[in-house]
Protein backbone atom coordinates (compact mmCIF):
# COMPACT_ATOMS: atom_id res chain seq x y z
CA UNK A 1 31.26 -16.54 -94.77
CA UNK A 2 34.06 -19.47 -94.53
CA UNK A 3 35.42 -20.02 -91.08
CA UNK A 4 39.00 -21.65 -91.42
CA UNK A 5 40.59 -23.07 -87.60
CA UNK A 6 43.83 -23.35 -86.90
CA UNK A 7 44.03 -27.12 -87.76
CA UNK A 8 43.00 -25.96 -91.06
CA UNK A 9 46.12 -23.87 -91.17
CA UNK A 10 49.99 -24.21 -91.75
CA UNK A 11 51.99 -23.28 -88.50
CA UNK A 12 55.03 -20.83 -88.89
CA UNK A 13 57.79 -23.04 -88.88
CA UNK A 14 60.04 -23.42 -85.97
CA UNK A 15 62.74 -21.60 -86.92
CA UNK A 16 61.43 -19.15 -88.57
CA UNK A 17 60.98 -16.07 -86.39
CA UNK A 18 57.96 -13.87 -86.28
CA UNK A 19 58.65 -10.08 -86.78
CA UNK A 20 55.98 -8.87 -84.43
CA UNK A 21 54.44 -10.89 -80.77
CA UNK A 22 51.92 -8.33 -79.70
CA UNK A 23 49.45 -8.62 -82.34
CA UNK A 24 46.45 -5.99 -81.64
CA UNK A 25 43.24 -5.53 -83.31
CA UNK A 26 43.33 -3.48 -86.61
CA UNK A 27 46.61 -5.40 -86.88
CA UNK A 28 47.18 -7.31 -90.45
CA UNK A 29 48.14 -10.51 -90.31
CA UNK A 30 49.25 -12.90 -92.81
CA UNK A 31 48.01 -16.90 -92.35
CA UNK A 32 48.19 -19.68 -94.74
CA UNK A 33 45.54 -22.20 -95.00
CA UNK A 34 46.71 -26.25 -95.91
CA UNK A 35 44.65 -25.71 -99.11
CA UNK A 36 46.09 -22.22 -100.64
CA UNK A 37 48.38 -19.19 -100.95
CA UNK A 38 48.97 -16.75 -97.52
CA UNK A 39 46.30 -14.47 -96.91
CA UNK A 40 46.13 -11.23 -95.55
CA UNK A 41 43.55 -10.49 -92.86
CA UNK A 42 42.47 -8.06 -90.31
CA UNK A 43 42.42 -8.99 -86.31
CA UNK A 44 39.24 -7.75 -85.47
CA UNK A 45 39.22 -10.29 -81.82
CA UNK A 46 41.70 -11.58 -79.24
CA UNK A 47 40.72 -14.04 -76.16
CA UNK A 48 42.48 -16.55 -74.12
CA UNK A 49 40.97 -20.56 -74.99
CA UNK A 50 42.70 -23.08 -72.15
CA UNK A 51 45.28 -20.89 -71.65
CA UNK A 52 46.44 -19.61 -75.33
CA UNK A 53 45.46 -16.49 -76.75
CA UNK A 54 43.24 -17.37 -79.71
CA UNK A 55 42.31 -14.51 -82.57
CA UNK A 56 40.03 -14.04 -84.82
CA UNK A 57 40.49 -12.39 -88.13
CA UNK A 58 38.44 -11.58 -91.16
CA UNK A 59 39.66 -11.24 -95.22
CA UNK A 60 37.99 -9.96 -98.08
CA UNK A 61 38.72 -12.41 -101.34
CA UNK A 62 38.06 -12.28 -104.80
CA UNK A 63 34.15 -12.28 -105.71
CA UNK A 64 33.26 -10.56 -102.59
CA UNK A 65 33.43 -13.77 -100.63
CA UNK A 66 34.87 -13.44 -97.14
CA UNK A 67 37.00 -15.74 -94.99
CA UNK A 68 36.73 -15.50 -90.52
CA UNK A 69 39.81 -17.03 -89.14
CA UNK A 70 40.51 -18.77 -86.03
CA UNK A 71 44.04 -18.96 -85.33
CA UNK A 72 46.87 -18.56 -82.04
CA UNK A 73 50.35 -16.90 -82.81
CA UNK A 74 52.06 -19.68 -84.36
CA UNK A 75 49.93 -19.96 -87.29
CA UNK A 76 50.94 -16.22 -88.18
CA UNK A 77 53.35 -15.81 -90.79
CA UNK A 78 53.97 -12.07 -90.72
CA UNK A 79 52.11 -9.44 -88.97
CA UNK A 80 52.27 -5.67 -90.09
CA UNK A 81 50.97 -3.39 -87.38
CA UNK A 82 47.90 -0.88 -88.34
CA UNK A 83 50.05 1.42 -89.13
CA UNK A 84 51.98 -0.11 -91.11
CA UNK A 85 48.63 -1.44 -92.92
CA UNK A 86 47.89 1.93 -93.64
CA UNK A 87 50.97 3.35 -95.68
């Protein structure tokens, strides 16, 4: 398993506004290492680090491999709720 931090990841930009703050576990988020395309993962932990909340999501890709990322809220992109996730 690949662990990707958040320096490893392109921030939201500023202006761009995030369609959901209260991310929750089972929630699908949608991050975007410096390397590749947006990926969605599952938030499967939540803690605060020095003050920030930090979470930690996993992603299935192709060949089975699996990506654990480490990332605060303005590395997220989009965020559908688990709900949503499930339609």
């Amino acid at each position: 398993m690949k662990t990707i931090y958040p320096t490893e990841l392109v921030a939201r930009p500023e202006h761009a506004e995030l369609n959901k703050t209260d991310i929750r576990l089972g929630d699908v988020v949608y991050l975007q290492p410096k390397d590749g395309p947006k990926i969605a993962s599952t938030v499967i932990y939540s803690s605060p680090v020095f003050g920030c909340t930090t979470y930690t999501a996993d992603a299935s890709c192709t060949k089975g491999n699996r990506i654990r990322f480490r990332f605060r809220l303005k590395d997220v992109h989009h965020v559908a709720s688990r709900q949503e996730a499930v339609h």
